[in-house]
N, C-alpha and C. Protein backbone atom coordinates (compact mmCIF):
# COMPACT_ATOMS: atom_id res chain seq x y z
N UNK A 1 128.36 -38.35 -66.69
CA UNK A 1 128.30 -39.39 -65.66
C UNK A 1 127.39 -40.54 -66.09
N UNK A 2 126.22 -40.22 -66.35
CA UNK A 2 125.27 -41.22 -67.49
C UNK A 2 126.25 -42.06 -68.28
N UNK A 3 126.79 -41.51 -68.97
CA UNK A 3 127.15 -42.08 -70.24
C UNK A 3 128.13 -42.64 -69.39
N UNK A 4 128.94 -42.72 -68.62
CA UNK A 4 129.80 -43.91 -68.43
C UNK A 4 129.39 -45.34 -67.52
N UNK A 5 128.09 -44.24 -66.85
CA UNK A 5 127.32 -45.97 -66.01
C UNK A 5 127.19 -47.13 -67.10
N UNK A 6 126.24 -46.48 -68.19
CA UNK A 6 125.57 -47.34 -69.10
C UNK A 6 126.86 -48.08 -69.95
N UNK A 7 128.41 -47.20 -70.13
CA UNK A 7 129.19 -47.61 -70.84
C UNK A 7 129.72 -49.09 -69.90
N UNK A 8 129.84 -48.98 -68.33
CA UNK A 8 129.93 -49.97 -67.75
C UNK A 8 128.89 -51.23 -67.82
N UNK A 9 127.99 -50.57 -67.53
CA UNK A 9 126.50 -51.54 -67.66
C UNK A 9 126.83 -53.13 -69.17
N UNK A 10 127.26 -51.69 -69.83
CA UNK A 10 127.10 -52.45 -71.49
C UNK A 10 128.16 -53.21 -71.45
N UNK A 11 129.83 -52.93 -70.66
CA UNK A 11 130.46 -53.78 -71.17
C UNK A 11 130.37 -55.15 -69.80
N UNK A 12 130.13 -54.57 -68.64
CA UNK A 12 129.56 -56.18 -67.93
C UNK A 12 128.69 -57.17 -68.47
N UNK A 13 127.91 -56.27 -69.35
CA UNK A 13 126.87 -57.15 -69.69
C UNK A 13 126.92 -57.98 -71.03
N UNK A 14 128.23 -57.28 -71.93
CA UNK A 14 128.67 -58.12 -72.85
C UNK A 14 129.54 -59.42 -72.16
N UNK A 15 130.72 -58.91 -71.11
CA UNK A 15 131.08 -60.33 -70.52
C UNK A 15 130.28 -61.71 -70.03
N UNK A 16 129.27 -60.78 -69.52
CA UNK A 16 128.47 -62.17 -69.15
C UNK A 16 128.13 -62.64 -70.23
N UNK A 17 127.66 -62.33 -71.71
CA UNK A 17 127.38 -63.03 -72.29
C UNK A 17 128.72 -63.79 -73.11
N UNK A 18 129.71 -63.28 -72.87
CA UNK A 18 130.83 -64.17 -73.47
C UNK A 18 131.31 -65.50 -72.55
N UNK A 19 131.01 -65.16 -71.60
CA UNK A 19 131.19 -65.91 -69.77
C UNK A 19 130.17 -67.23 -70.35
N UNK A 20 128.29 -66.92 -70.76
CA UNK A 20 127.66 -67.71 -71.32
C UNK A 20 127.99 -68.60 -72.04
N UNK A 21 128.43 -67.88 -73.21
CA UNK A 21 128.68 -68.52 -74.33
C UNK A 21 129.49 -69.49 -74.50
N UNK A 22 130.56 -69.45 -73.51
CA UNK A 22 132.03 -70.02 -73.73
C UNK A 22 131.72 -71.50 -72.59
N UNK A 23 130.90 -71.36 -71.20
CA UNK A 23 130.47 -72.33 -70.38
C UNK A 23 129.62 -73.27 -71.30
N UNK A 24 128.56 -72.49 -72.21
CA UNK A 24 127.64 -73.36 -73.27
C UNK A 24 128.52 -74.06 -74.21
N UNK A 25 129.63 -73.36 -74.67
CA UNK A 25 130.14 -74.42 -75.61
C UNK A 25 131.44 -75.29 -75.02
N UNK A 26 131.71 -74.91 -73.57
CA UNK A 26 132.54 -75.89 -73.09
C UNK A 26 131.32 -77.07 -72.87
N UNK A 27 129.88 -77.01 -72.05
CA UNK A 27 129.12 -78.41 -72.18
C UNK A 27 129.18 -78.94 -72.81
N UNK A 28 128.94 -78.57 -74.61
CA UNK A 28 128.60 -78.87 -75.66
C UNK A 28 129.73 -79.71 -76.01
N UNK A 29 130.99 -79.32 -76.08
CA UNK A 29 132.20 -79.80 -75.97
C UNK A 29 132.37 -81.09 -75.28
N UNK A 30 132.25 -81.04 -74.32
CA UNK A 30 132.72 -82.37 -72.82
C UNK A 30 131.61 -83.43 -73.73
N UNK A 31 130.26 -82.59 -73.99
CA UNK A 31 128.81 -83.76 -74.25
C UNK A 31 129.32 -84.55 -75.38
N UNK A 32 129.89 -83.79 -76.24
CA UNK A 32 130.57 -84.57 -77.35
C UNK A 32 131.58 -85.34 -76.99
N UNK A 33 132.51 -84.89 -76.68
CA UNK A 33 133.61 -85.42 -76.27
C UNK A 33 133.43 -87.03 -75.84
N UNK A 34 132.33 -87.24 -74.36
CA UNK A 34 132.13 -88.00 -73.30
C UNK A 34 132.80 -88.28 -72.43
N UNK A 35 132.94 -89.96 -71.99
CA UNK A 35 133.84 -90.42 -70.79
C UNK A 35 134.68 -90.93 -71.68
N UNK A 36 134.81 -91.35 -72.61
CA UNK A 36 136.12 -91.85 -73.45
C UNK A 36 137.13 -91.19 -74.01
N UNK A 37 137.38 -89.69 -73.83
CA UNK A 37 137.96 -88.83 -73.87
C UNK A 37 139.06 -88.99 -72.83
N UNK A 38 138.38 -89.35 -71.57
CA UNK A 38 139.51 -88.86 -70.28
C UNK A 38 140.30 -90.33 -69.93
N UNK A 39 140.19 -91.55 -70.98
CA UNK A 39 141.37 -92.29 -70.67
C UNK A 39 141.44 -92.39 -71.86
N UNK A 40 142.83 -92.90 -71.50
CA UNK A 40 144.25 -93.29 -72.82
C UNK A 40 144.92 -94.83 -72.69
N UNK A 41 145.19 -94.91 -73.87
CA UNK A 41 145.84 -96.72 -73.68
C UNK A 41 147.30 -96.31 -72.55
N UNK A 42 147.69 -97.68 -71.92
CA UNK A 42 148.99 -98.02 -71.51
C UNK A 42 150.02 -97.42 -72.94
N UNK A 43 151.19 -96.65 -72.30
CA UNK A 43 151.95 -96.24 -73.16
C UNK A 43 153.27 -97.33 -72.11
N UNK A 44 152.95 -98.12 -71.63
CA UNK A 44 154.13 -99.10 -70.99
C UNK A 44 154.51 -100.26 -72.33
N UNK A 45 155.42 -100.17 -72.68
CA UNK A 45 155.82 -101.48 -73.60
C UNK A 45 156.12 -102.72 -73.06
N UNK A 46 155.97 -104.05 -73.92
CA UNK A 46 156.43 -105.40 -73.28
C UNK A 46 157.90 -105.21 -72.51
N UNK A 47 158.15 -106.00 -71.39
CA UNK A 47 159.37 -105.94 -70.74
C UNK A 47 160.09 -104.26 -70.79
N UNK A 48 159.21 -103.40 -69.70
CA UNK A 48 159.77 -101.91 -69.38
C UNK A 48 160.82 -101.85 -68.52
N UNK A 49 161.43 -101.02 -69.31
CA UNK A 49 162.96 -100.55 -68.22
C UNK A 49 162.64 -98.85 -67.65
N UNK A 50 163.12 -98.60 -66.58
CA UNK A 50 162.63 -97.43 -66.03
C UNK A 50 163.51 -97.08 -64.71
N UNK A 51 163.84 -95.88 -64.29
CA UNK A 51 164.79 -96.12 -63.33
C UNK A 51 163.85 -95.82 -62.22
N UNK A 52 162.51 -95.62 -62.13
CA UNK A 52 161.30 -95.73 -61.47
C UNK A 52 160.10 -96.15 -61.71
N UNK A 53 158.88 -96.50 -60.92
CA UNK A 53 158.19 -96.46 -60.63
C UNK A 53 157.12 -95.77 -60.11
N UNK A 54 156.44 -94.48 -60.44
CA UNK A 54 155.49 -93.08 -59.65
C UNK A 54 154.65 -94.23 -59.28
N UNK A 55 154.12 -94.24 -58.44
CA UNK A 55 152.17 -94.49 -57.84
C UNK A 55 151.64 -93.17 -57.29
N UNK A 56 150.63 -93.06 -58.05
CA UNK A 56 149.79 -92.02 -57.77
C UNK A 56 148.69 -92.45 -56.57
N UNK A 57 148.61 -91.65 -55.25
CA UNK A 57 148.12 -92.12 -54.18
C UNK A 57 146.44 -92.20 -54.70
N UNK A 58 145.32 -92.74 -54.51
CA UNK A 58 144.18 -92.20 -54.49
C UNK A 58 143.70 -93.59 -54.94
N UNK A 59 144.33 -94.78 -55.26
CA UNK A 59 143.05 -96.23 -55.15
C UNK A 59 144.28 -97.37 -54.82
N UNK A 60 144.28 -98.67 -54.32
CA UNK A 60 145.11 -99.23 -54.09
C UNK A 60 145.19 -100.59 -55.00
N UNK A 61 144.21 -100.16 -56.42
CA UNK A 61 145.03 -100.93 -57.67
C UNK A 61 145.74 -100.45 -57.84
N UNK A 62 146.41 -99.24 -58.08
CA UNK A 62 147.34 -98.10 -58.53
C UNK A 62 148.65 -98.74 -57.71
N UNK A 63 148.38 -99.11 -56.34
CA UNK A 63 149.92 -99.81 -55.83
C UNK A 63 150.28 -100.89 -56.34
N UNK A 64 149.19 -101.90 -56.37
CA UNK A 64 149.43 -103.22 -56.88
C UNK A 64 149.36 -103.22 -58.11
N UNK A 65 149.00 -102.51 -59.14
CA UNK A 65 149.63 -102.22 -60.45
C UNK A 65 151.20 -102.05 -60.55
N UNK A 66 151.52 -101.09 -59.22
CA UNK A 66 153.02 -100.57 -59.35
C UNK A 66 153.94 -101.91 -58.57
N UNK A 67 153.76 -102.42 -58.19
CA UNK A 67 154.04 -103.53 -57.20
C UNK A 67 154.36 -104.87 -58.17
N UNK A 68 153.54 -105.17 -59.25
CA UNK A 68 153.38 -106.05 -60.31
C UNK A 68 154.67 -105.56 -61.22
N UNK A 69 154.76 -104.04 -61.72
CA UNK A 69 155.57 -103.75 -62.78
C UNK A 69 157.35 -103.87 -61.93
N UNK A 70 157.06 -103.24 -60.36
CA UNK A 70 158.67 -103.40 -59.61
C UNK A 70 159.02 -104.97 -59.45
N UNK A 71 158.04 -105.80 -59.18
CA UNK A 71 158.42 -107.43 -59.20
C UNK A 71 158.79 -108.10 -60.48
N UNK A 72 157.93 -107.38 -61.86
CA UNK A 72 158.57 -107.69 -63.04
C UNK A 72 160.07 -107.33 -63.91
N UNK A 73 160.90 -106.61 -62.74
CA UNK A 73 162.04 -106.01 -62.94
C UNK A 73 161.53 -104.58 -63.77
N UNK A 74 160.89 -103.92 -63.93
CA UNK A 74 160.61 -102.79 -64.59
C UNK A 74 161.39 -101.60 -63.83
N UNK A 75 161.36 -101.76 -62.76
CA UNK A 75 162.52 -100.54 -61.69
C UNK A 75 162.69 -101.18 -60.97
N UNK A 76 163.99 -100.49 -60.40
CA UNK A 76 164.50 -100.69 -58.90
C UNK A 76 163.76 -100.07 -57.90
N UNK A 77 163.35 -98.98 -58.22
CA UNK A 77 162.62 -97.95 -57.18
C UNK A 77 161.40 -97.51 -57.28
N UNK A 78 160.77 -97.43 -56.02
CA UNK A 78 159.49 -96.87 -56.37
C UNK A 78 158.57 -95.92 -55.76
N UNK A 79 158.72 -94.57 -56.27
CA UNK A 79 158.11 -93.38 -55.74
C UNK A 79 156.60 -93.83 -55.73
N UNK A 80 156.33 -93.42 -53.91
CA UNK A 80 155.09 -93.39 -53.18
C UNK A 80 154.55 -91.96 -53.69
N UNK A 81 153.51 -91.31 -53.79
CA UNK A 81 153.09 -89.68 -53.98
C UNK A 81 152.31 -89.79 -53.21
N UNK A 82 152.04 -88.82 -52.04
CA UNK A 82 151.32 -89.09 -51.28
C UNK A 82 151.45 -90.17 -50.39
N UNK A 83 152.47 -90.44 -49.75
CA UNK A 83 152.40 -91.74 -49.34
C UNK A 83 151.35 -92.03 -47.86
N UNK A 84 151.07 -91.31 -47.24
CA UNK A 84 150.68 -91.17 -45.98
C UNK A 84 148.86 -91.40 -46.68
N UNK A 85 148.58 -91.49 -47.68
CA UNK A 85 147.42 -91.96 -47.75
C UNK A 85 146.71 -93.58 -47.88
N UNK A 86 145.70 -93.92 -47.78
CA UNK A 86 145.69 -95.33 -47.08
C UNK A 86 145.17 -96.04 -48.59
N UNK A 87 145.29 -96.92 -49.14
CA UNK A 87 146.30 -97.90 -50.09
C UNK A 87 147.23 -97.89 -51.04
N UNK A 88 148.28 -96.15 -50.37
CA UNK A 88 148.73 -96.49 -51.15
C UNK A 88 150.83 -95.81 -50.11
N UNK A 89 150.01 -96.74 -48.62
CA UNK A 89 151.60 -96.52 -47.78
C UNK A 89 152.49 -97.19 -47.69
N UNK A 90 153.40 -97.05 -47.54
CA UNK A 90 155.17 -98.25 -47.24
C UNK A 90 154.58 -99.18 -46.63
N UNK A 91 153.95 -99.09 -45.90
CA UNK A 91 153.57 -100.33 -45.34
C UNK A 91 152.77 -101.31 -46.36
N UNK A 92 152.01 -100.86 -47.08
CA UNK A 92 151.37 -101.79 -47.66
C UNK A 92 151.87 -101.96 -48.52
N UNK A 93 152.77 -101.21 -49.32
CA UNK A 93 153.95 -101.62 -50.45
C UNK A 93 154.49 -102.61 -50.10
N UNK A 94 155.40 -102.45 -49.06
CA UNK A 94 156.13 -103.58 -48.35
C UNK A 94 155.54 -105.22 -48.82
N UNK A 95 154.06 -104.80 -48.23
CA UNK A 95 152.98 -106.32 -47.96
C UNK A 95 152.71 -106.18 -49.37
N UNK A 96 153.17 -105.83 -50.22
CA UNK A 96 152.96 -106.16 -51.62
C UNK A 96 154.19 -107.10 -52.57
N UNK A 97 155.48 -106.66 -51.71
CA UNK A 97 156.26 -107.44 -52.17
C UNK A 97 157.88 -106.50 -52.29
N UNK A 98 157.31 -104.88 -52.26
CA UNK A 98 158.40 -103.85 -52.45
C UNK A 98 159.10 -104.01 -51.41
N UNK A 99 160.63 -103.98 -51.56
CA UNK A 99 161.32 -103.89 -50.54
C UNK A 99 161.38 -102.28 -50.26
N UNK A 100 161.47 -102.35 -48.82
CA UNK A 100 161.42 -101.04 -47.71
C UNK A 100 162.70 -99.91 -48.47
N UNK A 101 163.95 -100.44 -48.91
CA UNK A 101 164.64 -100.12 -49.08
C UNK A 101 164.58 -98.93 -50.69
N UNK A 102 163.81 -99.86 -51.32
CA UNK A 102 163.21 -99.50 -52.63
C UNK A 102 162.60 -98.58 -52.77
N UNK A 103 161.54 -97.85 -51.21
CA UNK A 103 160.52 -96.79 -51.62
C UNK A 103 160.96 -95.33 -51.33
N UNK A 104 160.71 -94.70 -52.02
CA UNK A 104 160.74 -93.27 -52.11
C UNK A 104 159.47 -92.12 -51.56
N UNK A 105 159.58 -91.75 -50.84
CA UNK A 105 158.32 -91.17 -50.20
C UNK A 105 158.01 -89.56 -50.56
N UNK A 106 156.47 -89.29 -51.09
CA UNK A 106 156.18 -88.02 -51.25
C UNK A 106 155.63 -87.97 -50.28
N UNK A 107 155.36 -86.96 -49.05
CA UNK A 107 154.70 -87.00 -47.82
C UNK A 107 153.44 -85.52 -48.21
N UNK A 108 153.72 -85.05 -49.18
CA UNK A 108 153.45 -83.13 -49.28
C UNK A 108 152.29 -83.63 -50.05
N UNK A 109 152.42 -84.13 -51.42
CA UNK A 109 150.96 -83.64 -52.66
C UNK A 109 149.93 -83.85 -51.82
N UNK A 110 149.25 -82.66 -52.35
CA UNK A 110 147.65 -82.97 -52.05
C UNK A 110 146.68 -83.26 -53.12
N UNK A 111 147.48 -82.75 -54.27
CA UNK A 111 147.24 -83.03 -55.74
C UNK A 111 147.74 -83.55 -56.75
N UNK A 112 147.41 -83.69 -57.97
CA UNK A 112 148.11 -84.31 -59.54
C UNK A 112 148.91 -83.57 -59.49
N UNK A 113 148.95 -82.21 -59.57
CA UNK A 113 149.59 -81.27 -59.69
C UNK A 113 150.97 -81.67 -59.26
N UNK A 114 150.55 -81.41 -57.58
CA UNK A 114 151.84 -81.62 -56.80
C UNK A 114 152.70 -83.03 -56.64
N UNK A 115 151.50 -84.05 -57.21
CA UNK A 115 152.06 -85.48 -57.24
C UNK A 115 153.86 -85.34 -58.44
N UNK A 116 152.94 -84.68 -59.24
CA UNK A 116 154.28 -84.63 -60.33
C UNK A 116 155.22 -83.44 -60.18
N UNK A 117 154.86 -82.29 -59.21
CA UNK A 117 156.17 -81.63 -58.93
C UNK A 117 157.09 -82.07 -57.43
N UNK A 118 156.55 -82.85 -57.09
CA UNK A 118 157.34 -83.82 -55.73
C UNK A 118 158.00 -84.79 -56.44
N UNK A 119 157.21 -85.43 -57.25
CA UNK A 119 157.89 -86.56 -58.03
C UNK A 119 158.92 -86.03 -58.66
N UNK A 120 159.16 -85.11 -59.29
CA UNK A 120 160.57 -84.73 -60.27
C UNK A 120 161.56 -84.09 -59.30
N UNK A 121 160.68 -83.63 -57.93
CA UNK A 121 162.05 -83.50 -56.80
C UNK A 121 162.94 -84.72 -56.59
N UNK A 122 162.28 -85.46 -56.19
CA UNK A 122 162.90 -87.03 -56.31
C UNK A 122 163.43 -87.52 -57.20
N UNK A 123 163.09 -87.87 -58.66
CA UNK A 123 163.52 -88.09 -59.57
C UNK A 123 164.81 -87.14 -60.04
N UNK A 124 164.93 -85.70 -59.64
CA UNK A 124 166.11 -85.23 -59.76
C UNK A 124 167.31 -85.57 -58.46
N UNK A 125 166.77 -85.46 -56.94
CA UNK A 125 167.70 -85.99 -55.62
C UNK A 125 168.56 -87.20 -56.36
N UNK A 126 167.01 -87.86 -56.96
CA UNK A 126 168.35 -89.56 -57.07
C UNK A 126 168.81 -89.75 -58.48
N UNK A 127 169.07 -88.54 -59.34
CA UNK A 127 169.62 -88.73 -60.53
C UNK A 127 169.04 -89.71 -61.69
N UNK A 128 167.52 -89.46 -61.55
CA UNK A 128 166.93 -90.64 -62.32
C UNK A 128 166.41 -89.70 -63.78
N UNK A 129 165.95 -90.27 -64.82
CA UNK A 129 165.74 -90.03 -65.95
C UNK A 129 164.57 -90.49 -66.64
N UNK A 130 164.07 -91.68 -66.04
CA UNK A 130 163.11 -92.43 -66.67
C UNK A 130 162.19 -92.56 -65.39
N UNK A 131 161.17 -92.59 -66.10
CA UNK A 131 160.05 -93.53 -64.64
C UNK A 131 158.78 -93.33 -65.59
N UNK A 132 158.19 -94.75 -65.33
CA UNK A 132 156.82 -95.16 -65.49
C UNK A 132 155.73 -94.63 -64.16
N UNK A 133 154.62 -93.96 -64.66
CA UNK A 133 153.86 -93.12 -63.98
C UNK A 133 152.26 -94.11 -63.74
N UNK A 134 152.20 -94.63 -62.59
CA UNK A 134 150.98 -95.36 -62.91
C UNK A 134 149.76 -95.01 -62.18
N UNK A 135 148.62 -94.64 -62.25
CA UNK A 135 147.08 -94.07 -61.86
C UNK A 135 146.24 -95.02 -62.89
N UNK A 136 145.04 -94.55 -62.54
CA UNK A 136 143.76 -94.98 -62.53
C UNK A 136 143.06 -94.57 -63.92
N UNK A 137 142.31 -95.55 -64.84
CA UNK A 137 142.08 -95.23 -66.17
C UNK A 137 141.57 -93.77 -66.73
N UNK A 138 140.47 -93.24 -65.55
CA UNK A 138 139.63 -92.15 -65.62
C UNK A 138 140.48 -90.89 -65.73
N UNK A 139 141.57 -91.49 -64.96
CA UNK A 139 142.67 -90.07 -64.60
C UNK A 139 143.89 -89.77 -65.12
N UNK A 140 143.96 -90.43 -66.41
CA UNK A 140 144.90 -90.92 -67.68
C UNK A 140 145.49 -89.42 -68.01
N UNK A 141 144.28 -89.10 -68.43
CA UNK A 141 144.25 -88.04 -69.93
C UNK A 141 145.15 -86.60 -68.84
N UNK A 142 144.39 -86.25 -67.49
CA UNK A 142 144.99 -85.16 -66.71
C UNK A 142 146.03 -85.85 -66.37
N UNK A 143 146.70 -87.09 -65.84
CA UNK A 143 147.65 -87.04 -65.52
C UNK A 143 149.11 -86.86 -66.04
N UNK A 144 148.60 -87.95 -67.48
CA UNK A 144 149.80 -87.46 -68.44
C UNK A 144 149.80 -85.99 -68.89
N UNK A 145 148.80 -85.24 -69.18
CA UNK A 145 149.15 -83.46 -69.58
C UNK A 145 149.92 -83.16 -68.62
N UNK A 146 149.65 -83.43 -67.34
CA UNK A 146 150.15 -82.74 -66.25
C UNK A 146 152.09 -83.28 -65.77
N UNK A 147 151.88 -84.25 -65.78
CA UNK A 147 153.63 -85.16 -65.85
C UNK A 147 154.61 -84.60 -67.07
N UNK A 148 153.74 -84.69 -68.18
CA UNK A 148 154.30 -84.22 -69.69
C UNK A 148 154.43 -82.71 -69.76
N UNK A 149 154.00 -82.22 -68.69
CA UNK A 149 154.23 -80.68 -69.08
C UNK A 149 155.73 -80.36 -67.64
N UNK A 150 155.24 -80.47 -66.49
CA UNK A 150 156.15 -80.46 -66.08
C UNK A 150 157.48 -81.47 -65.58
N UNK A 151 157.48 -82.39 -66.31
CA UNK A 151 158.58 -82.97 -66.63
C UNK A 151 159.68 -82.77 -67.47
N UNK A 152 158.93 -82.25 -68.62
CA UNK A 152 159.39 -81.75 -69.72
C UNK A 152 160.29 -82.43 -70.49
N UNK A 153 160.60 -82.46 -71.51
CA UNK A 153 161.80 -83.09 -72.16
C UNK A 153 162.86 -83.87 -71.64
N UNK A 154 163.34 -83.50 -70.54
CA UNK A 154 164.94 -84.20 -70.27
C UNK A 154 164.10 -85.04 -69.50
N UNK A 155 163.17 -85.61 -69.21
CA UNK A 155 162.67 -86.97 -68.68
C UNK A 155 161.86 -87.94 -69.61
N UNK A 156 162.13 -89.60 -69.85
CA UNK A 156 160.89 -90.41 -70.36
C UNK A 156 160.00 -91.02 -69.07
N UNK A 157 159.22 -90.88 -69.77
CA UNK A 157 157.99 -90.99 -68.93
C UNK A 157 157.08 -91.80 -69.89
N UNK A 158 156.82 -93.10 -69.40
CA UNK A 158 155.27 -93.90 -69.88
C UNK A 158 154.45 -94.22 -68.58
N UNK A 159 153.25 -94.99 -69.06
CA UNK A 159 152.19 -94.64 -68.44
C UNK A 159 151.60 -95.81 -68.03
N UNK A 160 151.41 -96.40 -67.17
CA UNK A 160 150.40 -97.60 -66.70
C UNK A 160 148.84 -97.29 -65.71
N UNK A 161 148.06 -97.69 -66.24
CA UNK A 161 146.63 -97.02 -66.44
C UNK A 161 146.21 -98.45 -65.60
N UNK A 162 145.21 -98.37 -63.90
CA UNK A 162 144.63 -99.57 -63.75
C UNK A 162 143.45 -99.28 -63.53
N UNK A 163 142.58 -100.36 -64.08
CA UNK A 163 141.06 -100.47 -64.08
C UNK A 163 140.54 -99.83 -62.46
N UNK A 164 139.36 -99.34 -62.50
CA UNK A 164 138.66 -99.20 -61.21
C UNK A 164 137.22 -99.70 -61.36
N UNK A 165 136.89 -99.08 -60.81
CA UNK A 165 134.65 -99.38 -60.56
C UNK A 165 134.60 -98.18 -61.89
N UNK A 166 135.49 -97.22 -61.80
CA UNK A 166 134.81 -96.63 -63.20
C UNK A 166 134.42 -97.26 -64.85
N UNK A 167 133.23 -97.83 -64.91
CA UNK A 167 133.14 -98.22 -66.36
C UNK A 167 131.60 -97.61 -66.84
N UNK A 168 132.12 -96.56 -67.24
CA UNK A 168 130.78 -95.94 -68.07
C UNK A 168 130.06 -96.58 -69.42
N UNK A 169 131.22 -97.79 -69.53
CA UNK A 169 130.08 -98.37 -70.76
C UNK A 169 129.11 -99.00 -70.37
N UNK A 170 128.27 -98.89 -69.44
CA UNK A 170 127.35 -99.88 -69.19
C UNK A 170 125.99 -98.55 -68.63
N UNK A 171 126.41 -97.60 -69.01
CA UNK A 171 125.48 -96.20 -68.62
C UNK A 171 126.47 -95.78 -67.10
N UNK A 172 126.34 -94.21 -66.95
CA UNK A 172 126.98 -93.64 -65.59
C UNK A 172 126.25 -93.86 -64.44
N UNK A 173 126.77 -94.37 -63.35
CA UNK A 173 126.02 -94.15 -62.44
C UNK A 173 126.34 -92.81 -61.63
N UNK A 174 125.49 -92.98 -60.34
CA UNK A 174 125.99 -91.07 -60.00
C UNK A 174 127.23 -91.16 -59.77
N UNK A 175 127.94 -91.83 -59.10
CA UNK A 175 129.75 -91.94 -58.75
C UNK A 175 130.01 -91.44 -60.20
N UNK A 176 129.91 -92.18 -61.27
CA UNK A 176 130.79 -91.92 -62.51
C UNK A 176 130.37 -90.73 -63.04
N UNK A 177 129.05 -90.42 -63.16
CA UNK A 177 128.33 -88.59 -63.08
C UNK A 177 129.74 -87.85 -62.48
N UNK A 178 129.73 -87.52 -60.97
CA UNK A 178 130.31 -87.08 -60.31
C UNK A 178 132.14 -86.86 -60.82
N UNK A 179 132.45 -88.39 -61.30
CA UNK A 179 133.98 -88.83 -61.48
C UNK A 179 134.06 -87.76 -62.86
N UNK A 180 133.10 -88.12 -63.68
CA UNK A 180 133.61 -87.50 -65.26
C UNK A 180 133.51 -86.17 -65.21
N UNK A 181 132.44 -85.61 -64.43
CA UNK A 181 132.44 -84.02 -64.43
C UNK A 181 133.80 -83.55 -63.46
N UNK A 182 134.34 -84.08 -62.36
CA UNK A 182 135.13 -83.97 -61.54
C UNK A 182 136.34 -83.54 -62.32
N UNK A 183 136.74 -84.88 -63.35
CA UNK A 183 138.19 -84.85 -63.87
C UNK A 183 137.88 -83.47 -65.07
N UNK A 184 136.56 -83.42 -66.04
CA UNK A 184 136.80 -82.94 -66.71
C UNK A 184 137.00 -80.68 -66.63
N UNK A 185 136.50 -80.68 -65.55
CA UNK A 185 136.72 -79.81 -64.45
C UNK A 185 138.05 -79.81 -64.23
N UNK A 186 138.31 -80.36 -63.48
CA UNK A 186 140.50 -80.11 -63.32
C UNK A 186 140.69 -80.11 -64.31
N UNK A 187 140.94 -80.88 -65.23
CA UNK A 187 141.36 -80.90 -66.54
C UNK A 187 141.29 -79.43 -67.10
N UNK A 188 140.22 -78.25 -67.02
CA UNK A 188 140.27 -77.06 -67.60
C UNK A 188 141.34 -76.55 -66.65
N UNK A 189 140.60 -76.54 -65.37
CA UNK A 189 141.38 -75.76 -64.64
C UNK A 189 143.21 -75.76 -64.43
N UNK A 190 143.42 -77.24 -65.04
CA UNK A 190 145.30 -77.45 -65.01
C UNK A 190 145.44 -76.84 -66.19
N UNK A 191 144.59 -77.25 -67.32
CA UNK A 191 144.98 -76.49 -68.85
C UNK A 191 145.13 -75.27 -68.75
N UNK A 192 144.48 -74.43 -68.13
CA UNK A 192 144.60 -73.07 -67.91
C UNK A 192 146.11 -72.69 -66.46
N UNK A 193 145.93 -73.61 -65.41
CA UNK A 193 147.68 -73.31 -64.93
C UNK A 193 148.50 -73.88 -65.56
N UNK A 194 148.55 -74.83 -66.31
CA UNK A 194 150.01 -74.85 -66.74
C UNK A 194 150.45 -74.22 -67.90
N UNK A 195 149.44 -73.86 -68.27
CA UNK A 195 149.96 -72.29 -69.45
C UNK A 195 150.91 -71.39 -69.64
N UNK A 196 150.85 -71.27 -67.64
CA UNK A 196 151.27 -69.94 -66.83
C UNK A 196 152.32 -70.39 -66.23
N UNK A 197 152.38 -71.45 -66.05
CA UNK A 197 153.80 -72.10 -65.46
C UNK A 197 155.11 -72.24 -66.29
């Protein structure tokens, strides 16, 4: 009976130190890494064709980014995600220039996650193939893993990235503290679900 406490004892107590080890060299990792890790250039080319438009709900450059590329003829259509959140609803699309007729509504995500498995519901309902995906610079790097994985092959997908208050070149403040540990946090945690998906 001894001998199997201590055999437990010993192997909890090796996990924690692998549990250690692996949190120490994920810091070590991110510290290296930094904030320039978690954005990526525009993968949108001069004059884009697309049979959509995604806006990712969560800042309302992200609409008027998407609002700029639907007025430049880049799509006909343009999927809301999240639409029921505030800058980024039909209504204010509309007052951006999108016709009513044009928008496509995700009412469900609560997440990246779900932004891009609502979005490919849609994108499959209306027989589309292409769509430009546009969010916020910080939220580049998770959004494309996350679009690119479950989109998968039989869709193109590029990327329009708009500036926010996030600019860590000038030192972090606590918001951008908060923002970089935030994303780089999901970021494990999607790397590790979409593994499994």
């Amino acid at each position: 009976m001894a001998v199997s406490v201590y055999k437990v004892k010993r192997t909890i107590l090796i996990l924690f130190g692998v549990f250690l080890a692996a949190t120490a060299a994920g810091i070590i990792t991110l510290y290296q890494l930094g904030t320039d890790f978690l954005t990526l250039e525009d993968t949108v080319k001069e004059n884009p064709q697309a049979d959509a438009v995604i806006v990712l709900s969560g800042s309302a450059e992200r609409l008027e980014r998407g609002a700029e590329l639907y007025a430049g003829g880049a799509a006909d259509k343009v999927i809301l995600t999240n639409a029921a959140e505030k800058g980024t609803t039909p209504d204010r699309a509309v007052s951006l220039g999108i016709s009513k007729d044009d928008i496509l509504e995700d009412t469900k995500a609560q997440s990246t996650y779900d932004n891009a498995l609502y979005a490919k519901d849609i994108m499959e309902e209306q027989n589309f193939s292409s769509a430009i995906v546009v969010t916020s610079e910080f939220h580049s790097r998770r959004t494309k893993m996350t679009f690119d994985d479950i989109f998968g092959s039989d869709y193109t997908l590029s990327y329009a990235f708009t500036s926010s208050s996030y600019n860590p070149a000038d030192g972090l403040t606590e918001t951008e503290k908060k923002t970089t540990f935030s994303e780089y946090t999901k970021m494990i945690f999607y790397s590790i679900r979409l593994l499994f998906d």
